[in-house]
Structure formats: structure tokens, C-alpha cells
N, C-alpha and C. Protein backbone atom coordinates (compact mmCIF):
# COMPACT_ATOMS: atom_id res chain seq x y z
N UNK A 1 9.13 30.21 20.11
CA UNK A 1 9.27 29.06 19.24
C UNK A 1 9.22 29.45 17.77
N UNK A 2 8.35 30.14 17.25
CA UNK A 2 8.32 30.55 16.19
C UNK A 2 9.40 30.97 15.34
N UNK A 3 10.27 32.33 16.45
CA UNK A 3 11.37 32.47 15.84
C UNK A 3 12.44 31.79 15.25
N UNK A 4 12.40 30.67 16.31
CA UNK A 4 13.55 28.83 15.77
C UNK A 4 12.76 28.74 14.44
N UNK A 5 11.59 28.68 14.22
CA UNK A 5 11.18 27.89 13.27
C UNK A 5 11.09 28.71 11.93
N UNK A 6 11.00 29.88 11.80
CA UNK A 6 10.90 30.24 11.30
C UNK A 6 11.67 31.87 10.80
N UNK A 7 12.41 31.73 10.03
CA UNK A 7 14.24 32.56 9.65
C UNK A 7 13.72 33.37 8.47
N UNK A 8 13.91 34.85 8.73
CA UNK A 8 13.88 35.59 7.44
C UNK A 8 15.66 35.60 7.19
N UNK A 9 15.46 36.40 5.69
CA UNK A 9 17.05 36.31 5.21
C UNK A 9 16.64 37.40 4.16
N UNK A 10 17.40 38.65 3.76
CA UNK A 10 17.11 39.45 2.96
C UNK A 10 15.59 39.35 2.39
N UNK A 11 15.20 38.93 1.40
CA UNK A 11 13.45 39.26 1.35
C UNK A 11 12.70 37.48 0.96
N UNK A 12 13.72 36.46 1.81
CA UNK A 12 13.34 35.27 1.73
C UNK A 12 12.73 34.77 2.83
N UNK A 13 12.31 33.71 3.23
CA UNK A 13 11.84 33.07 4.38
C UNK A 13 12.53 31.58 4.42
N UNK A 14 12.90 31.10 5.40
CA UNK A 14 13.57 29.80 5.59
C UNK A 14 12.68 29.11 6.81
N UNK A 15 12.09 27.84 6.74
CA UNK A 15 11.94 27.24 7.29
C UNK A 15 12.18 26.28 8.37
N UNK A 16 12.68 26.11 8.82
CA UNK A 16 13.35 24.90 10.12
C UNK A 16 13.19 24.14 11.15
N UNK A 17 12.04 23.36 10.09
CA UNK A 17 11.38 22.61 11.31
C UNK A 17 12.21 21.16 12.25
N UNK A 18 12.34 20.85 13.40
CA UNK A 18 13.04 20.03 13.88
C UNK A 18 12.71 18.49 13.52
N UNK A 19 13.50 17.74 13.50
CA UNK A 19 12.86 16.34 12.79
C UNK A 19 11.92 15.84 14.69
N UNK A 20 10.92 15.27 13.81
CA UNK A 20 10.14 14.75 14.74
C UNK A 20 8.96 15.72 15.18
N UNK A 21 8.77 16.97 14.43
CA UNK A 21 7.83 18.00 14.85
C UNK A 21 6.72 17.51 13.41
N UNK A 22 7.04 16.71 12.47
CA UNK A 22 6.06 16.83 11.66
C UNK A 22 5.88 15.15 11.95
N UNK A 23 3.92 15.18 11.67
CA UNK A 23 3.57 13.63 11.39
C UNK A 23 4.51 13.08 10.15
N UNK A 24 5.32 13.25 9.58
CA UNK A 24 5.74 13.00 8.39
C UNK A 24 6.74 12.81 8.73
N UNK A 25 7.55 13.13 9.78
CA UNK A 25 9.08 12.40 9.93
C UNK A 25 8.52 11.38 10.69
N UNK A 26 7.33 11.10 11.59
CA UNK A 26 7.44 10.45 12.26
C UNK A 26 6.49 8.90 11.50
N UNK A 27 5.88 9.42 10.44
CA UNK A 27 5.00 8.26 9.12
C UNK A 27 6.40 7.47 8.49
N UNK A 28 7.44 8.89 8.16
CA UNK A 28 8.89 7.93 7.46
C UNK A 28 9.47 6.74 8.36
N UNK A 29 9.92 7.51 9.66
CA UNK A 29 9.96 6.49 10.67
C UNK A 29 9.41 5.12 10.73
N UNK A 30 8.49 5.21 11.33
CA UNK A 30 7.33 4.01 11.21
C UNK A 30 7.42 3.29 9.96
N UNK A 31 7.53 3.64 8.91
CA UNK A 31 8.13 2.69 7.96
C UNK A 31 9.29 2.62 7.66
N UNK A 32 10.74 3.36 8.26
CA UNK A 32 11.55 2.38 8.33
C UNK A 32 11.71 1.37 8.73
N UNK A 33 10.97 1.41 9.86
CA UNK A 33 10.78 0.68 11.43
C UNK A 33 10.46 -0.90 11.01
N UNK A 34 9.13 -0.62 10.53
CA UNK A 34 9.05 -2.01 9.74
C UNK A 34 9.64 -2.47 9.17
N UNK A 35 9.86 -1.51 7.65
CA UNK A 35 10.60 -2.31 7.17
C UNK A 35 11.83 -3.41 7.47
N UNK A 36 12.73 -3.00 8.65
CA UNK A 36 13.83 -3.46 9.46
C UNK A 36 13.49 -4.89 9.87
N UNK A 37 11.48 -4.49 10.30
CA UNK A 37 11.01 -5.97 11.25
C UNK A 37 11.00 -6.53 10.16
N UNK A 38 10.47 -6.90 9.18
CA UNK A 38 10.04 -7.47 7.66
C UNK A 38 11.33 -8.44 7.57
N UNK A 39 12.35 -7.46 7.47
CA UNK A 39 14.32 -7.88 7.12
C UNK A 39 14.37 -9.01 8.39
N UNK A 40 13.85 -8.56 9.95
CA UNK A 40 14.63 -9.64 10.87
C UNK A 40 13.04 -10.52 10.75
N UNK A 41 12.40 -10.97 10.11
CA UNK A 41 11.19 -12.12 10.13
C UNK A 41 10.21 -11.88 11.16
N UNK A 42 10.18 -10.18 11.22
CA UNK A 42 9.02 -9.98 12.98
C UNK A 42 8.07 -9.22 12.11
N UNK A 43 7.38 -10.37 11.10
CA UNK A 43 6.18 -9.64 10.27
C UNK A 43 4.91 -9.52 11.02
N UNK A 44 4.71 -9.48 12.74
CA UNK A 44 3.32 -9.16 13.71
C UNK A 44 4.35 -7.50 14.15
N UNK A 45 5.30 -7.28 14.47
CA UNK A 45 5.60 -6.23 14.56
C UNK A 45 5.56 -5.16 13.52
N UNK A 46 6.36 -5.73 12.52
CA UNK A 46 6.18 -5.01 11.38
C UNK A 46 4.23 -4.64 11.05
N UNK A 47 3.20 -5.12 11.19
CA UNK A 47 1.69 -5.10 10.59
C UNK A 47 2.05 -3.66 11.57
N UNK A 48 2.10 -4.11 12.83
CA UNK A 48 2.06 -2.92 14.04
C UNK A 48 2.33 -1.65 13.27
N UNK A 49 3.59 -1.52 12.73
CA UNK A 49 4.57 -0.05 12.59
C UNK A 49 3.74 0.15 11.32
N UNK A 50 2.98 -0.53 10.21
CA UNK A 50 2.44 0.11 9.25
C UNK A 50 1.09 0.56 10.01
N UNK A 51 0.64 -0.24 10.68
CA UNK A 51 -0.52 0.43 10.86
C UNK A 51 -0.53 1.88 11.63
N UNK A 52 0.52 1.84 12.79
CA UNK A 52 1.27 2.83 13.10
C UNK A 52 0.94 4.73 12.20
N UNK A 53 1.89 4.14 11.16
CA UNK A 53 2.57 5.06 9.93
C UNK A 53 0.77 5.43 9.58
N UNK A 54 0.10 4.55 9.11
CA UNK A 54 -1.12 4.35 8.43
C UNK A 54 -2.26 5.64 9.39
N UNK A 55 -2.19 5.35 10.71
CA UNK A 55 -3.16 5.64 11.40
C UNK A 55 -2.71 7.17 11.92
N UNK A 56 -1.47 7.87 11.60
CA UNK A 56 -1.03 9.06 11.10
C UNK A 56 -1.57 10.00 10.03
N UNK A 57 -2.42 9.20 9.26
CA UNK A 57 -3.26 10.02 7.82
C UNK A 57 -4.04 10.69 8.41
N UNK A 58 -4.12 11.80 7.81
CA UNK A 58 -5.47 12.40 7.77
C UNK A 58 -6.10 13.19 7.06
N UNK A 59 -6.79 12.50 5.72
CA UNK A 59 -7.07 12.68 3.90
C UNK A 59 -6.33 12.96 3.37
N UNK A 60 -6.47 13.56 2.33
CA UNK A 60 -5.22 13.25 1.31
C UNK A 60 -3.73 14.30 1.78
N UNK A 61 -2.66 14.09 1.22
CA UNK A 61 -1.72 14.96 1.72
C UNK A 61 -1.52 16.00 1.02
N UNK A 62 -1.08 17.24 1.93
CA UNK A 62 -1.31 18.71 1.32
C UNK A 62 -2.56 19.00 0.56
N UNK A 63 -3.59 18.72 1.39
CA UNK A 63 -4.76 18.78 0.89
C UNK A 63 -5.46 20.31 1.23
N UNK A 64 -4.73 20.62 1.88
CA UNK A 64 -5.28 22.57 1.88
C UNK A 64 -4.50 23.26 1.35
N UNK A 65 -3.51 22.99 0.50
CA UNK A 65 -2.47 24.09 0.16
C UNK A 65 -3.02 23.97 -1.15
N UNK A 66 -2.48 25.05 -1.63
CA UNK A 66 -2.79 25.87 -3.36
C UNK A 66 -0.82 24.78 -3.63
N UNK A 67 -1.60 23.91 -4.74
CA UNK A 67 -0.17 23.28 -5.42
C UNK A 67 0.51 23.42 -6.51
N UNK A 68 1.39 23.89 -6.89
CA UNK A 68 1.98 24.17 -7.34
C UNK A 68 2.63 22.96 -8.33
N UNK A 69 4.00 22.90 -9.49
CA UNK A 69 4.63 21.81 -9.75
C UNK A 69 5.14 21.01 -8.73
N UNK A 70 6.12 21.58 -7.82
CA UNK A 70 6.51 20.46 -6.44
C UNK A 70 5.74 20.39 -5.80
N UNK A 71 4.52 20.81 -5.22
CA UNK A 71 3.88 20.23 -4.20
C UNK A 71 2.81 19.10 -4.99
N UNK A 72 2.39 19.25 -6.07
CA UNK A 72 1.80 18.24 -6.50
C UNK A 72 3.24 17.25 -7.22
N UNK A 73 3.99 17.35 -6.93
CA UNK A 73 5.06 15.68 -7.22
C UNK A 73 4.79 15.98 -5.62
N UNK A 74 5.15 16.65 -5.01
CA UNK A 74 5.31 15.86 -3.26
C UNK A 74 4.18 15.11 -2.94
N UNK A 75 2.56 15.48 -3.30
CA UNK A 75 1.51 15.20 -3.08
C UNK A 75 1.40 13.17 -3.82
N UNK A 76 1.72 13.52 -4.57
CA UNK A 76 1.92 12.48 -5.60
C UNK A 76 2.63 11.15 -5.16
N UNK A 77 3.60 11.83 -4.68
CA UNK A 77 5.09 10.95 -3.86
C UNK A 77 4.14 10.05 -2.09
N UNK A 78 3.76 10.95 -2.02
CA UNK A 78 3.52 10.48 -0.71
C UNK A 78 2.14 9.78 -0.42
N UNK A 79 1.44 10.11 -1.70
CA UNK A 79 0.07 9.18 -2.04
C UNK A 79 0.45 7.96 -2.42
N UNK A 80 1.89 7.85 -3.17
CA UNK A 80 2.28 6.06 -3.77
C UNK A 80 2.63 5.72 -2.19
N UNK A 81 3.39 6.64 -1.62
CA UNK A 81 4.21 6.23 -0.40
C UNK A 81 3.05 5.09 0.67
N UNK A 82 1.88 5.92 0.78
CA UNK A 82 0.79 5.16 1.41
C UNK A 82 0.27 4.24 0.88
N UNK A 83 0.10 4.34 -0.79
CA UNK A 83 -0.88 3.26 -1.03
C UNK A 83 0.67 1.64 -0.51
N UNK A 84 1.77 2.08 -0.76
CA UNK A 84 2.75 0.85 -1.34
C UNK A 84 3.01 0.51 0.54
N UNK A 85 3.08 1.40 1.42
CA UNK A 85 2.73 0.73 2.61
C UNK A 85 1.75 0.18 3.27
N UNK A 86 0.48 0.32 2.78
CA UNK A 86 -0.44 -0.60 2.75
C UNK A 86 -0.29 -1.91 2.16
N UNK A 87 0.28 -1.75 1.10
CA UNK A 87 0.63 -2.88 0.01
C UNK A 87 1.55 -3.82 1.11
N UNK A 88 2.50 -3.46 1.65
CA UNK A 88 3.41 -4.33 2.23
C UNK A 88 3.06 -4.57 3.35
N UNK A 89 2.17 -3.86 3.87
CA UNK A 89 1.61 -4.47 5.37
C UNK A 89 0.65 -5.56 5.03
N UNK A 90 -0.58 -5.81 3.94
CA UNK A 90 -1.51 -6.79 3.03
C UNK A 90 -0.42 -7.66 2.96
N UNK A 91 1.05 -7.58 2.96
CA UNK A 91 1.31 -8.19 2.21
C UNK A 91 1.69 -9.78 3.90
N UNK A 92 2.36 -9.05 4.58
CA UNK A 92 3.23 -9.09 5.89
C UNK A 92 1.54 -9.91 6.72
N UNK A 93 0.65 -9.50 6.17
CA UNK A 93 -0.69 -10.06 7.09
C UNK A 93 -0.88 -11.20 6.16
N UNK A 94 -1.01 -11.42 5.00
CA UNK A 94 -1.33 -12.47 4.20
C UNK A 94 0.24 -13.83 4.74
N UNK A 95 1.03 -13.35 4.62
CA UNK A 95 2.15 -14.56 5.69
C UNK A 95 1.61 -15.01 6.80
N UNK A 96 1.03 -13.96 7.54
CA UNK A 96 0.67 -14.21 9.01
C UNK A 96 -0.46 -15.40 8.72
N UNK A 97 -0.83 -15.02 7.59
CA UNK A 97 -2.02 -16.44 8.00
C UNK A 97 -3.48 -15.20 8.12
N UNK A 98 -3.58 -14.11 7.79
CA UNK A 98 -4.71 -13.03 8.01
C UNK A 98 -5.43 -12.71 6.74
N UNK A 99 -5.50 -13.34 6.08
CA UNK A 99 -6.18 -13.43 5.29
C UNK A 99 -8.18 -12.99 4.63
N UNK A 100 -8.63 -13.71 5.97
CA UNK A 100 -10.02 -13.43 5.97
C UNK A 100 -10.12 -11.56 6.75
N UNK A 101 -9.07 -11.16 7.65
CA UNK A 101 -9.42 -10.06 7.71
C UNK A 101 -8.80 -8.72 7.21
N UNK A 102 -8.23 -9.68 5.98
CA UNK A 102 -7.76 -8.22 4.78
C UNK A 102 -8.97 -8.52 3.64
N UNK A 103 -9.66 -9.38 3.87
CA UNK A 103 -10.71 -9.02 2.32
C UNK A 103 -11.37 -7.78 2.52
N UNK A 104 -11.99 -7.52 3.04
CA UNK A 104 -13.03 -6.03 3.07
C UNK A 104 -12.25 -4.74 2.76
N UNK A 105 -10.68 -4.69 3.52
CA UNK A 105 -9.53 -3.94 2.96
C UNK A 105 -9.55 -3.94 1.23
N UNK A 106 -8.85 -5.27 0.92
CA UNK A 106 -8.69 -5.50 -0.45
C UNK A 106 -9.68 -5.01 -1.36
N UNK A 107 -11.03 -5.37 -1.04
CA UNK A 107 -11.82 -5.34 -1.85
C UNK A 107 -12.22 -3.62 -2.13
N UNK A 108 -11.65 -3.49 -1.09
CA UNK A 108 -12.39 -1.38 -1.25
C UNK A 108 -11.07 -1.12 -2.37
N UNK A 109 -9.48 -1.55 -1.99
CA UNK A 109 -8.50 -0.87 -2.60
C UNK A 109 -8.91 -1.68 -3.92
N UNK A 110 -9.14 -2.52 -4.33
CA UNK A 110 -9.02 -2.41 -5.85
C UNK A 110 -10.38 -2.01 -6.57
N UNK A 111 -11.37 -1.80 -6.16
CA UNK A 111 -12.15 -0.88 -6.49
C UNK A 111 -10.98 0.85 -6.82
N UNK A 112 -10.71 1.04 -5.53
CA UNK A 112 -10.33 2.50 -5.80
C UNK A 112 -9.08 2.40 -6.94
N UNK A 113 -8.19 1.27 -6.98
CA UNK A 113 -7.29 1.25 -7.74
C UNK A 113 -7.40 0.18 -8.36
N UNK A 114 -8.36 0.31 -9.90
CA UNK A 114 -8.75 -0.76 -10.65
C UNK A 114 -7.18 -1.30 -11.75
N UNK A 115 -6.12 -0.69 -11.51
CA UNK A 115 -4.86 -1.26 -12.31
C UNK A 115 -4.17 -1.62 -11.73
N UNK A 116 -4.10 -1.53 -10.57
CA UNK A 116 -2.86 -2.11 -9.68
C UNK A 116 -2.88 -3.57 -9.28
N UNK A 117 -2.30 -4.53 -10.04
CA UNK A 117 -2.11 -5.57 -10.23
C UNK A 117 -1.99 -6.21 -9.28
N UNK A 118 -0.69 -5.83 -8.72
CA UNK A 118 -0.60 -6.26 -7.16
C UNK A 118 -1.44 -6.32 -6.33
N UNK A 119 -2.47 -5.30 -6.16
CA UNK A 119 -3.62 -5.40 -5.04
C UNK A 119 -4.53 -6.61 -5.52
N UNK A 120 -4.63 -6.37 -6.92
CA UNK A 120 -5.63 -8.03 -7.63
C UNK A 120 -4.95 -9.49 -6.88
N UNK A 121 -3.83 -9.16 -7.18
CA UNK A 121 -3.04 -10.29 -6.54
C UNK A 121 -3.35 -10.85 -5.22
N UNK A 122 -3.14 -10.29 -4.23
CA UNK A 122 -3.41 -10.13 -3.13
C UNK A 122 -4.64 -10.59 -2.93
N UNK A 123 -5.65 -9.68 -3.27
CA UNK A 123 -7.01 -10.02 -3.14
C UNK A 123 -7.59 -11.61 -3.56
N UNK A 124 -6.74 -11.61 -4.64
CA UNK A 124 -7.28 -13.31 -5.09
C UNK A 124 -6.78 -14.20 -4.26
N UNK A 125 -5.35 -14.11 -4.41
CA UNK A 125 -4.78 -14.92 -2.89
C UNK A 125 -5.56 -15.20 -1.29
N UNK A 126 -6.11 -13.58 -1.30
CA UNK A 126 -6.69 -13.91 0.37
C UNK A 126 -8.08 -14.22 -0.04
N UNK A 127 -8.72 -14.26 -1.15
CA UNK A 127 -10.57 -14.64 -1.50
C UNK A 127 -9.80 -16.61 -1.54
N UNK A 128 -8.50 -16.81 -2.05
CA UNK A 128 -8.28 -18.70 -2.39
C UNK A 128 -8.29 -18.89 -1.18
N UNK A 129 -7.25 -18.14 -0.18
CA UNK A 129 -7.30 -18.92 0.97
C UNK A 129 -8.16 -18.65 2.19
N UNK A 130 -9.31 -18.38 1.70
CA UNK A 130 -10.32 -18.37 2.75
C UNK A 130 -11.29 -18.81 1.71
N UNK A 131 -10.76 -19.80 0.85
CA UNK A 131 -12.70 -20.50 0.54
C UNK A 131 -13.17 -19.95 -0.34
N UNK A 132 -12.49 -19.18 -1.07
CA UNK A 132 -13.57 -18.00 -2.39
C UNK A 132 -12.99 -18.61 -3.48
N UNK A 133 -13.02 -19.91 -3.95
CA UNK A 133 -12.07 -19.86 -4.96
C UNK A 133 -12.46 -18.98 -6.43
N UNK A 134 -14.11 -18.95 -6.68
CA UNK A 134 -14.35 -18.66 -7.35
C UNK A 134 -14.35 -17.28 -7.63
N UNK A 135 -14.70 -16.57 -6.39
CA UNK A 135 -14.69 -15.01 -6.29
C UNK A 135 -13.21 -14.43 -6.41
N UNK A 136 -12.08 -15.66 -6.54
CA UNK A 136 -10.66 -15.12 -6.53
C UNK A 136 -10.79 -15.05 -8.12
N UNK A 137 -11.58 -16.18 -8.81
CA UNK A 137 -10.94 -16.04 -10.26
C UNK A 137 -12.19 -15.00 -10.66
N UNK A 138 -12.73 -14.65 -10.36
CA UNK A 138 -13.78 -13.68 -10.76
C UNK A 138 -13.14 -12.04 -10.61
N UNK A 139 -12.37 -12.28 -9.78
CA UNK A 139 -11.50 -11.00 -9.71
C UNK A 139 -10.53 -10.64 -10.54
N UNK A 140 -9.62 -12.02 -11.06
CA UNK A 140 -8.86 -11.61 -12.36
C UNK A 140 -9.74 -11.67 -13.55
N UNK A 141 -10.51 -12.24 -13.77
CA UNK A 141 -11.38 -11.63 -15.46
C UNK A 141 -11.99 -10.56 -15.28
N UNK A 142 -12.41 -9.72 -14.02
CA UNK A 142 -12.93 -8.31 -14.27
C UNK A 142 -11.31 -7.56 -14.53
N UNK A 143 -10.62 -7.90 -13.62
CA UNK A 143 -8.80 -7.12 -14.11
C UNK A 143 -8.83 -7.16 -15.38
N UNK A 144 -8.65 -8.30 -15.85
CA UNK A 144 -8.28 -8.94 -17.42
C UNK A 144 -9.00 -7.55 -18.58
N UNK A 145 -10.48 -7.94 -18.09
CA UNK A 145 -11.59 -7.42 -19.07
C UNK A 145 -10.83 -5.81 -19.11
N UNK A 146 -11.22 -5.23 -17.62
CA UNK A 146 -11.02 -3.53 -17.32
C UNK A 146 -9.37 -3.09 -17.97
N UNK A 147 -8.52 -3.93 -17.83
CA UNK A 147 -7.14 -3.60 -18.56
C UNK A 147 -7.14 -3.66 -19.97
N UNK A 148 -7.61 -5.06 -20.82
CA UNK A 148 -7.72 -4.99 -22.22
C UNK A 148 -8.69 -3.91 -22.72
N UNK A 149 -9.85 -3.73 -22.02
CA UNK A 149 -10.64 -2.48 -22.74
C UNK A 149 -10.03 -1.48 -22.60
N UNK A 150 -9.33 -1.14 -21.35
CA UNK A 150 -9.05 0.31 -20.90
C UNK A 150 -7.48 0.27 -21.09
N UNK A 151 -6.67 -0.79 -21.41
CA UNK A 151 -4.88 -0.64 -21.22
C UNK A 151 -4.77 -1.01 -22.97
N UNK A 152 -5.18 -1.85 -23.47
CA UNK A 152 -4.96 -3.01 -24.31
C UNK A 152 -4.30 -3.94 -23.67
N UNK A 153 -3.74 -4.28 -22.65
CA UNK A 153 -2.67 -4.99 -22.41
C UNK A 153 -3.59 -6.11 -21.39
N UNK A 154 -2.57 -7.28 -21.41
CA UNK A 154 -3.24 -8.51 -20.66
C UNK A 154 -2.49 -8.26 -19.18
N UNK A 155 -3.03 -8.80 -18.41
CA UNK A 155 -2.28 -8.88 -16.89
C UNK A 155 -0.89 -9.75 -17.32
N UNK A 156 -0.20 -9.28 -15.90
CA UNK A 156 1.51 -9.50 -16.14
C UNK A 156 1.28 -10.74 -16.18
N UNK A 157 2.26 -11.24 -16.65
CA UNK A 157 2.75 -12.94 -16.10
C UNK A 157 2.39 -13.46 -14.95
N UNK A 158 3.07 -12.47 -13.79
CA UNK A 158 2.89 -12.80 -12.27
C UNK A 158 1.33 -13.05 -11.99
N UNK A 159 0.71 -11.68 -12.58
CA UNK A 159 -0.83 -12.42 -12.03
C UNK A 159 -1.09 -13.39 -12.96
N UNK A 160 -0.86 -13.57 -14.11
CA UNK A 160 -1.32 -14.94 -15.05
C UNK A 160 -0.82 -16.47 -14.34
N UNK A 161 0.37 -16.43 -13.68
CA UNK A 161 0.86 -17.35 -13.07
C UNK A 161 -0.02 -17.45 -11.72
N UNK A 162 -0.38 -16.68 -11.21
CA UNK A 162 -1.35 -16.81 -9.78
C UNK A 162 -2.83 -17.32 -10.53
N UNK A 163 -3.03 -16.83 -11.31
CA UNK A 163 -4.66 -17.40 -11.72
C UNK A 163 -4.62 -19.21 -12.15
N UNK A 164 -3.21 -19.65 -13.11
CA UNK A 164 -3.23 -20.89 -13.07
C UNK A 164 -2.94 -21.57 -11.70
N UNK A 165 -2.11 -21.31 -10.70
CA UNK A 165 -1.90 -21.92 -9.10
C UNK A 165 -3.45 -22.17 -8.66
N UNK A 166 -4.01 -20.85 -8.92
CA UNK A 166 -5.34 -21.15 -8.23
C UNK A 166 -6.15 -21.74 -9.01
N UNK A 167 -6.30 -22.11 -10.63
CA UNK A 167 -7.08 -23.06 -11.29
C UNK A 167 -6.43 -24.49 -10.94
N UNK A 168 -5.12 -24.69 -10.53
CA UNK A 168 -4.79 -25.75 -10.17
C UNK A 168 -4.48 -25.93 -8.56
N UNK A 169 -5.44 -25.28 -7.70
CA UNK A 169 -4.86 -25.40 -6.54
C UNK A 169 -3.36 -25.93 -6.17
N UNK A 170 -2.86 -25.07 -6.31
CA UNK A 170 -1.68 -25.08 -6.03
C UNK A 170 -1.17 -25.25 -4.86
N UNK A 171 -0.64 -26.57 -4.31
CA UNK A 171 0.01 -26.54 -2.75
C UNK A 171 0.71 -25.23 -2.63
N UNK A 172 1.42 -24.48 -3.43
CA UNK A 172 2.48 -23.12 -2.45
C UNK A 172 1.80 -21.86 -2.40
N UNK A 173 0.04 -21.74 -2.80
CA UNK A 173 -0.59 -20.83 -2.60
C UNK A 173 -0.65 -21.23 -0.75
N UNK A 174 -1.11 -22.33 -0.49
CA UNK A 174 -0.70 -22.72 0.76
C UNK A 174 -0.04 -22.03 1.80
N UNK A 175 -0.36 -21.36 3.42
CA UNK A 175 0.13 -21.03 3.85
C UNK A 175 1.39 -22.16 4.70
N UNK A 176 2.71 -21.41 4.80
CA UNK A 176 4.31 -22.50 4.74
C UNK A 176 4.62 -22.43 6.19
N UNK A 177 3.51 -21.53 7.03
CA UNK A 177 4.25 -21.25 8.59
C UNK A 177 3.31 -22.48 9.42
């Protein structure tokens, strides 16, 4: 086996691994996969294939290799790759009506990722629709505060527009299924 996989060439080495021999063709997979369910409205299948992709980790990626310029962009690439499929599976469970059992999720990721807007989002959304109204708006003035001290900048529109829905309970924060 080795020899398939592995090709010298004058004083180079070539690699050739078969698709489907690494967790990583098979993590890409799994989120095509979803993504597809997402496109035909099968957002309980789709949670499946992220969690799938998700439950493929195991700590950070290329976490024993000496990195170099490309392996830290690959490292880099495939750390957004996870956090933003998490993001869309939060997102695919908050439709479902799952709300109360993405808070403990939410609440660890925006701790770990105190700028990512979107996860604030989310989080306030699933603290409104399970009854937190207050702990939802308590979540955008620590954003607010931690961005103007640390960004200068105010939260986007989008979350400014979610904080008034939820000061005005908004029927389309409302789940529509």
C-alpha cells in the first residue's frame, strides 16, 4: 500500500492519497451533503450531515505538524471551515424549532468567539425564543460594549435590527413552521 501512496521522482516525493482515505474528504463530503439537504428544505437531515462532518474533529487541525506559510493558511481555512459549519447547522436547528438545546452550544461559542456577530445573533434569537428575553438583550450590550472598546465599531445593522425585533417582540422572530 504504501508504495500507491507514496511516489518518489528524481529527489522529490509525491503523495497520492485516494479520495475517501482522509477524514477530510469525507468532513468535505458531509458538508456538501447538507448543504444539498438545506437547498431541498430537509433541514433534520441536513443537522444530521453537520453533525456528521462535526463529530469527525479531533482538536485543532494539523495540530502535530511543524507549520509552515501553507499549512498555517490550510490550518486557518479549515478552522473557519468548522466554526461556519457549526454556524449553519445553529442555524438549520434554530428553524427546526431547537432552540433551548443550542443555548449551552451558543453560549460556549461566543465566549470563544467574542466578534462574531452572527453567533451573538443566534444566541439572542435562541435566549428570545425560549423565554430569556432579557439575557438575549444582555448579550448584545456585552457585544456592543467588547466591539466599541476593542473594534471602535458598533454592531452591524443586522444585529441592531435583531435587538429592536426583540425590544419590540417582534411576531417574525416567531417560529413560521
Amino acid at each position: 500500500m504504501s508504495k500507491k501512496v507514496l511516489e518518489t521522482s528524481g529527489t522529490s516525493y509525491r503523495l497520492d492519497i485516494p479520495a475517501g482515505s482522509l477524514d477530510l474528504h469525507e468532513y468535505r463530503l458531509s458538508l456538501a451533503r447538507a448543504e444539498a439537504a438545506v437547498t431541498a428544505g430537509m433541514d433534520r437531515e441536513a443537522v444530521q450531515l453537520w453533525e456528521h462532518a462535526e463529530g469527525l474533529w479531533r482538536g485543532d487541525a494539523i495540530a502535530d505538524v511543524e507549520h509552515g506559510p501553507l499549512l498555517r493558511a490550510e490550518a486557518a481555512s479549515l478552522r473557519q471551515s468548522r466554526l461556519s459549519a457549526e454556524e449553519r447547522r445553529i442555524d438549520a436547528q434554530l428553524r427546526l424549532g431547537l432552540h433551548h438545546s443550542s443555548l449551552a452550544e451558543l453560549a460556549g461559542l461566543v465566549q470563544a468567539h467574542p466578534f462574531e456577530e452572527g453567533l451573538h445573533a443566534k444566541f439572542m434569537l435562541a435566549l428570545y425564543r425560549s423565554g430569556h428575553r432579557g439575557r438575549a438583550l444582555q448579550v448584545y450590550h456585552d457585544l456592543r460594549k467588547s466591539m466599541v472598546r476593542e473594534l471602535g465599531v458598533e454592531p452591524s445593522p443586522t444585529v441592531q435590527r435583531l435587538l429592536q425585533e426583540i425590544l419590540t417582540s417582534d411576531i417574525s422572530l416567531e417560529l413560521t413552521r
